[in-house]
Structure formats: structure tokens, C-alpha cells
PDB file of N, CA and C in Angstrom:
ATOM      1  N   UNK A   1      55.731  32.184 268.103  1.00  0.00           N
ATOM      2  CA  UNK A   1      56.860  31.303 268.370  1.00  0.00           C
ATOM      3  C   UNK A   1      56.783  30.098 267.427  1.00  0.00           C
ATOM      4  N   UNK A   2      57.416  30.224 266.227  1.00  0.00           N
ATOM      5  CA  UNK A   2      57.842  29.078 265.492  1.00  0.00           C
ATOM      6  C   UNK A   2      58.703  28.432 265.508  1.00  0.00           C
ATOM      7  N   UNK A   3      59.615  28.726 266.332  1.00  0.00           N
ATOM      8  CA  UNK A   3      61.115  27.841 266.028  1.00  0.00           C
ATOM      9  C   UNK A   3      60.951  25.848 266.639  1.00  0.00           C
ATOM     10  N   UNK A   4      61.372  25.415 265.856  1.00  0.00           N
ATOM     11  CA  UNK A   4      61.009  24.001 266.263  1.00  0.00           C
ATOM     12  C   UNK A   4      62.443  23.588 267.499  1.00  0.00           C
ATOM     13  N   UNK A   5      61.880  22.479 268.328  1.00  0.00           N
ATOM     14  CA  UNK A   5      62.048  22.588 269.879  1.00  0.00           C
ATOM     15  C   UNK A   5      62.939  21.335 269.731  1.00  0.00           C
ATOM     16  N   UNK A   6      63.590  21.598 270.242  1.00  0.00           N
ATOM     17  CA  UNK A   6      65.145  20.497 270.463  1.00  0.00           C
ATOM     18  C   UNK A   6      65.117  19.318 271.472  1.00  0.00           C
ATOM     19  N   UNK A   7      65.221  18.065 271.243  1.00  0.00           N
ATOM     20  CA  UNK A   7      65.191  17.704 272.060  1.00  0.00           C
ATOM     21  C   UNK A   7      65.918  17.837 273.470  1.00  0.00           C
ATOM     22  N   UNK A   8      65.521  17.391 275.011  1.00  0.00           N
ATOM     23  CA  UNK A   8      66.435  18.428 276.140  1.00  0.00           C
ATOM     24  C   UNK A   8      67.219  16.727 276.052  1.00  0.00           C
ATOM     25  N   UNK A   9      67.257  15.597 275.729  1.00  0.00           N
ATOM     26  CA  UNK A   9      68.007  14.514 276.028  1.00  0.00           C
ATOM     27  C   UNK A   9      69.947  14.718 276.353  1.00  0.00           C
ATOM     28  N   UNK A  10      70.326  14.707 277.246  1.00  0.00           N
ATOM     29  CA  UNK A  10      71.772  14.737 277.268  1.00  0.00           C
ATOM     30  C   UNK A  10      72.702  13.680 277.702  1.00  0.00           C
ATOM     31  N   UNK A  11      72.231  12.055 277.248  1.00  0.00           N
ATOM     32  CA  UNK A  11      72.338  11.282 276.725  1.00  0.00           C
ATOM     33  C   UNK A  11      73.475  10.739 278.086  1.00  0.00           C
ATOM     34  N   UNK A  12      71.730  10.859 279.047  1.00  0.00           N
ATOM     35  CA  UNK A  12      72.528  10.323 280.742  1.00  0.00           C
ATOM     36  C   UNK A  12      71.245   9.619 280.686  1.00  0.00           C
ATOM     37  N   UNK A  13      71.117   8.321 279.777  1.00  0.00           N
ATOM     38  CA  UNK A  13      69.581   7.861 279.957  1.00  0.00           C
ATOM     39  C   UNK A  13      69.164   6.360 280.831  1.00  0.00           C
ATOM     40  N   UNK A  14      68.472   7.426 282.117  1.00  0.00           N
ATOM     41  CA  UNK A  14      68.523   6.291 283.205  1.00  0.00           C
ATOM     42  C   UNK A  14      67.035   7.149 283.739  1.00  0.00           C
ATOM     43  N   UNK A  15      66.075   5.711 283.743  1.00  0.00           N
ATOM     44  CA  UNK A  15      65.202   6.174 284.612  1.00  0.00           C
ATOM     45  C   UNK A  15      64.874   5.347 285.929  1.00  0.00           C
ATOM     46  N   UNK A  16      64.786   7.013 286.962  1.00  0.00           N
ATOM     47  CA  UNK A  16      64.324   6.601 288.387  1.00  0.00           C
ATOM     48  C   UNK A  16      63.163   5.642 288.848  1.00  0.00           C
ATOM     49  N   UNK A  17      62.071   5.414 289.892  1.00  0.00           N
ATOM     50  CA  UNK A  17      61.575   4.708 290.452  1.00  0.00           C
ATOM     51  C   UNK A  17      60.120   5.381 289.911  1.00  0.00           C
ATOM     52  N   UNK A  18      60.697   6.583 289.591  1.00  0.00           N
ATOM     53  CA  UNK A  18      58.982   7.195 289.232  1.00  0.00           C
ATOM     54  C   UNK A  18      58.906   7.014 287.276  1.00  0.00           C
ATOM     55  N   UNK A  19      60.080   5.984 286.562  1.00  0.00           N
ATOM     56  CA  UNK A  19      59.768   6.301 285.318  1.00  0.00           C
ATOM     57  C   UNK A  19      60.374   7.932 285.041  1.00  0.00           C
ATOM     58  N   UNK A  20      61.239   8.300 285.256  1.00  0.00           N
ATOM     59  CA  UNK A  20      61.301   9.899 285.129  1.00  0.00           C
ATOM     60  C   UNK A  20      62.881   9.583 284.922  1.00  0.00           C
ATOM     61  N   UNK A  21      63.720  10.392 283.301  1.00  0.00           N
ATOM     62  CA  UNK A  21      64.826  10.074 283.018  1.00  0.00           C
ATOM     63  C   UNK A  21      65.772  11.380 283.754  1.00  0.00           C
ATOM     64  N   UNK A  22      66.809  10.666 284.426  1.00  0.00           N
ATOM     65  CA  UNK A  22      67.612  10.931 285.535  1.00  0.00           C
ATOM     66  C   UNK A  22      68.339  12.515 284.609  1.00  0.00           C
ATOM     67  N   UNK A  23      68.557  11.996 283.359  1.00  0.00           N
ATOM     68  CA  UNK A  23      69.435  13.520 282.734  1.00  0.00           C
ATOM     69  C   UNK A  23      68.255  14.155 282.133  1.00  0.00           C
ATOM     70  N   UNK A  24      67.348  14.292 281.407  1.00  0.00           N
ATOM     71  CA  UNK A  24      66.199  15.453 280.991  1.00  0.00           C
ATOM     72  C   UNK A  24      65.129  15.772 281.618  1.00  0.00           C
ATOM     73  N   UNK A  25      64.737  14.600 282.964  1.00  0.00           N
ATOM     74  CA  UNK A  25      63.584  14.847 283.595  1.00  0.00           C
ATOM     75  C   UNK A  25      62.201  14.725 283.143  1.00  0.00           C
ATOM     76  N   UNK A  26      62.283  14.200 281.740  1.00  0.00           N
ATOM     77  CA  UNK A  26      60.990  13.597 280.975  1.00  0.00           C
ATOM     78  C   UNK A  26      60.542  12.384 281.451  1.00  0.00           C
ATOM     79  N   UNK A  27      59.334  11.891 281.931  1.00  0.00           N
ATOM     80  CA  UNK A  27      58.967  10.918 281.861  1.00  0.00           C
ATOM     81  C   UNK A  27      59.001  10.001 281.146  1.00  0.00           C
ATOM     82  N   UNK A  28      58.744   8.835 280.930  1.00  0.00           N
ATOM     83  CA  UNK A  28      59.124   7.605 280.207  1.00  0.00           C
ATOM     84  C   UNK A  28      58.223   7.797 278.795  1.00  0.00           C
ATOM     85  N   UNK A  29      56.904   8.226 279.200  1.00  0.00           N
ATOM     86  CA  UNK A  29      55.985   8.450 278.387  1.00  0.00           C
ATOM     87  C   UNK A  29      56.278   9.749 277.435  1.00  0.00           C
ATOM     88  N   UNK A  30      56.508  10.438 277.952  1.00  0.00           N
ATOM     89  CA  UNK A  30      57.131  11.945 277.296  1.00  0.00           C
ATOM     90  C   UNK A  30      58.159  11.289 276.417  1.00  0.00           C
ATOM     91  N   UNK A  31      59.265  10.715 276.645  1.00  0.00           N
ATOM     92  CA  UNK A  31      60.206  10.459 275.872  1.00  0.00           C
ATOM     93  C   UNK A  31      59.919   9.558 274.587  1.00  0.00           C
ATOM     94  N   UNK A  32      58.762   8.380 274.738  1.00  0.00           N
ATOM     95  CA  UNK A  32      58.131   7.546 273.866  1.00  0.00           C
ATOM     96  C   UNK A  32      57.725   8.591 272.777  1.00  0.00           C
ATOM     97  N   UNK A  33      56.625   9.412 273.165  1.00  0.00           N
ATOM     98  CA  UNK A  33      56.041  10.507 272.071  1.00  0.00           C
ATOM     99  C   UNK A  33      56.584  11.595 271.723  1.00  0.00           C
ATOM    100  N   UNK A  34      58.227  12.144 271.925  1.00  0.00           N
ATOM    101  CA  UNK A  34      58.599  13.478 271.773  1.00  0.00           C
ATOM    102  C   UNK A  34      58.600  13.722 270.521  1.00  0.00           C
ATOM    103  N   UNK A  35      58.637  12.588 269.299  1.00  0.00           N
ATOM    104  CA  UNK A  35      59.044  13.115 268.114  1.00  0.00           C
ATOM    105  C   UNK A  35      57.400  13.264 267.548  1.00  0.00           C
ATOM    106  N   UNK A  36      56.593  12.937 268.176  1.00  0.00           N
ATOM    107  CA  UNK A  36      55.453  13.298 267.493  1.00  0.00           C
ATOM    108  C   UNK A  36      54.514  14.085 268.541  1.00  0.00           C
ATOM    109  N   UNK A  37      55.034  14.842 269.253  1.00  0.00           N
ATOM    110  CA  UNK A  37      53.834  15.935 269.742  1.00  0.00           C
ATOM    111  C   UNK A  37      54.531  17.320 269.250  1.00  0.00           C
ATOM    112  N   UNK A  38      53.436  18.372 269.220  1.00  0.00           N
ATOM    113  CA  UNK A  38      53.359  19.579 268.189  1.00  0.00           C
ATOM    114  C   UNK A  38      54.478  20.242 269.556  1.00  0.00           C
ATOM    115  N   UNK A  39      54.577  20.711 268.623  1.00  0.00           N
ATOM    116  CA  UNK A  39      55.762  21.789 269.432  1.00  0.00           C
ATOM    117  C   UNK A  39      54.798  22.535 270.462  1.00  0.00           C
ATOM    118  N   UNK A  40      53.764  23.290 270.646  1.00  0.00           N
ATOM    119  CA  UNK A  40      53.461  23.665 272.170  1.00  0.00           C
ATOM    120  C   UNK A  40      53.810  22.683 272.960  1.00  0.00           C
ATOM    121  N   UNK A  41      53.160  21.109 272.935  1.00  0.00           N
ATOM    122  CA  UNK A  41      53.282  20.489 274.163  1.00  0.00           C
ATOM    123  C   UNK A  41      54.806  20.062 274.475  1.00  0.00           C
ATOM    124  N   UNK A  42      55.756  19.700 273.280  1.00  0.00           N
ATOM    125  CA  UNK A  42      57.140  19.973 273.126  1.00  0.00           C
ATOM    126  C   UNK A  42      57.502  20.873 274.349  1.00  0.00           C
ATOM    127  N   UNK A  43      57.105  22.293 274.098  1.00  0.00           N
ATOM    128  CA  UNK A  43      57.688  23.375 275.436  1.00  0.00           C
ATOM    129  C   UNK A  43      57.017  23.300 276.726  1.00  0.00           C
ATOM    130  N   UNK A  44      55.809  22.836 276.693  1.00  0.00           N
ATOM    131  CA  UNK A  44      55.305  22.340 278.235  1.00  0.00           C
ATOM    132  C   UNK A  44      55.933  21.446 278.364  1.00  0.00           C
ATOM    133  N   UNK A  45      56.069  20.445 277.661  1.00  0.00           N
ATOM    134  CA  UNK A  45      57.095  19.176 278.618  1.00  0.00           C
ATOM    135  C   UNK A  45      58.323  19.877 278.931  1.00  0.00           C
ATOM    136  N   UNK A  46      59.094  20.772 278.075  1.00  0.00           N
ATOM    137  CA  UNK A  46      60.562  21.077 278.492  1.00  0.00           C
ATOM    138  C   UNK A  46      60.183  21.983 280.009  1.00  0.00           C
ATOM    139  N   UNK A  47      59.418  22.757 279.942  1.00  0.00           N
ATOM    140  CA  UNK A  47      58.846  23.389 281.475  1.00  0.00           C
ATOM    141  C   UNK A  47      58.969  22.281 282.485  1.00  0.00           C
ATOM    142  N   UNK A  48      58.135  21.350 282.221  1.00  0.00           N
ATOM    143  CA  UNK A  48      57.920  20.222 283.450  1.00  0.00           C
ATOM    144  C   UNK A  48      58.831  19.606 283.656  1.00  0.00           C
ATOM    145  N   UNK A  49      59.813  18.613 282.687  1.00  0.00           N
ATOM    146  CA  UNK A  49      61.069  18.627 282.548  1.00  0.00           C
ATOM    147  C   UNK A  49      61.865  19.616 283.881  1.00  0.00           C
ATOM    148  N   UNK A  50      61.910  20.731 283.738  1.00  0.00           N
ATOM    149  CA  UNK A  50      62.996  21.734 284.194  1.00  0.00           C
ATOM    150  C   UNK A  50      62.284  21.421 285.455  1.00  0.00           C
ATOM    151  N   UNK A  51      61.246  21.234 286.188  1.00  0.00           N
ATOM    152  CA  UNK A  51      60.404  21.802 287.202  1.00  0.00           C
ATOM    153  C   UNK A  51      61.321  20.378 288.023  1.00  0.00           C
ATOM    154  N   UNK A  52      61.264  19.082 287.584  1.00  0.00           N
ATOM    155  CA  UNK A  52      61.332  17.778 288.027  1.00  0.00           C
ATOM    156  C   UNK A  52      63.099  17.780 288.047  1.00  0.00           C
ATOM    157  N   UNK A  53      63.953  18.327 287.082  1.00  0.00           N
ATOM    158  CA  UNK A  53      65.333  18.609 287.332  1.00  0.00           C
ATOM    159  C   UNK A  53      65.631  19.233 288.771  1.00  0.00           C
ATOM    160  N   UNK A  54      64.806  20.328 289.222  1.00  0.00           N
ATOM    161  CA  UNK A  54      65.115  21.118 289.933  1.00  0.00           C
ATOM    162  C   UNK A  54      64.787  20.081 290.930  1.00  0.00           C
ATOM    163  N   UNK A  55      63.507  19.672 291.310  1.00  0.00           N
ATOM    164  CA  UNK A  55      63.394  18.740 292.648  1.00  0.00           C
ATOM    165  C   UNK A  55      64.488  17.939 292.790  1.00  0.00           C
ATOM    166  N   UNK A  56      64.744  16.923 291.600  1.00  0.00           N
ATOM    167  CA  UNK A  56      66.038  16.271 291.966  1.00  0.00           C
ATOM    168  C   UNK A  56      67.044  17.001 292.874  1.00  0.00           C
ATOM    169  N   UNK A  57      67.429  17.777 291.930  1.00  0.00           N
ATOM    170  CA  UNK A  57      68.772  18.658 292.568  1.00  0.00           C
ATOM    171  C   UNK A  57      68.828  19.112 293.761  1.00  0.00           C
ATOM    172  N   UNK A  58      67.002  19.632 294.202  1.00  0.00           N
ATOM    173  CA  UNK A  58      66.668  19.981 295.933  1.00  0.00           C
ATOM    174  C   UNK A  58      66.834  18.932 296.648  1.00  0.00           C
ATOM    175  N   UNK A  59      66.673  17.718 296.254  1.00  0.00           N
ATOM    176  CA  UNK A  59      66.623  16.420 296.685  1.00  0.00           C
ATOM    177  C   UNK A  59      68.045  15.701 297.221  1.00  0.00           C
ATOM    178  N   UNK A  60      68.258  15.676 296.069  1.00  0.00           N
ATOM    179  CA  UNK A  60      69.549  15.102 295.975  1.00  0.00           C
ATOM    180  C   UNK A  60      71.296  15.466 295.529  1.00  0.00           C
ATOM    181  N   UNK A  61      70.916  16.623 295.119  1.00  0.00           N
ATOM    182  CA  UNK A  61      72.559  17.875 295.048  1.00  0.00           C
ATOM    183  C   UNK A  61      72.358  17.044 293.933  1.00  0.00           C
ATOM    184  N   UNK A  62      73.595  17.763 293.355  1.00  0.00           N
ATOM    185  CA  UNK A  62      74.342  17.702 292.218  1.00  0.00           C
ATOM    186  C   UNK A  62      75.353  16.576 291.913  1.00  0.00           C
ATOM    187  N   UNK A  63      74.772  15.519 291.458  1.00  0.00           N
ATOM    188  CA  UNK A  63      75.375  14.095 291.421  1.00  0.00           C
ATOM    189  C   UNK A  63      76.409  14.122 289.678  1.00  0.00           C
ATOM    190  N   UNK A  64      77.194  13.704 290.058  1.00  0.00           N
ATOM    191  CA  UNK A  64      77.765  13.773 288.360  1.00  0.00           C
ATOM    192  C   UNK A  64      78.027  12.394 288.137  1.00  0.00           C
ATOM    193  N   UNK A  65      77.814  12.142 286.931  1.00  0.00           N
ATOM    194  CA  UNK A  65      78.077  10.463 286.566  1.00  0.00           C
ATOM    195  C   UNK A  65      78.712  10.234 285.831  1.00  0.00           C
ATOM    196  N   UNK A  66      79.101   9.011 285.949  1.00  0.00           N
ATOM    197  CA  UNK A  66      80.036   8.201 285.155  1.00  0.00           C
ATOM    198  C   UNK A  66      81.169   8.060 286.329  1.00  0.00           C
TER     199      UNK A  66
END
């Protein structure tokens, strides 16, 4: 797997109480270093990312903004 990894940002950038951004689900810290970690940890964060989207959504439905 070479293909280089996109950022997941969809430019809803608000972070919650835990530091965790409300539209990609990256942590504050994740988002500081995305342009410089190697693409494996790139796709583990997008995993964890997705894992922390989903709680929201169990959490709290499907909020749309603006």
C-alpha cells in the first residue's frame, strides 16, 4: 500500500471537551502532526478517527451544522 493518504478534514473545524475535532474526529494532537507522520500512522489515525465519528453519532445522532 503506497498510495499517499488524504487528509479526512471536512472543514467543520470545532473541537469538543475532549480536544477531538467535531467533523474528522482527530484529536487536536493528530491534527498538529498530520502533515508529518508517515503514512501508516496517517491510516491508523484515519481508523481511530472513524472509530470516535461513530461514538459521536451513537451519542449524539446526526447533527448537521451551520
Amino acid at each position: 500500500m503506497n498510495e499517499l493518504v488524504s487528509s479526512p478534514c471536512v472543514n467543520i473545524c470545532c473541537l469538543d471537551e475532549e480536544d477531538i475535532c467535531i467533523g474528522c474526529g482527530r484529536t487536536l494532537d493528530e491534527i498538529r502532526r498530520w502533515s508529518d507522520m508517515p503514512e501508516q500512522e496517517k491510516r491508523t489515525t484515519l481508523q481511530c478517527s472513524a472509530e470516535r465519528r461513530a461514538v459521536r453519532k451513537q451519542r449524539y445522532g446526526s447533527q448537521k451544522q451551520g
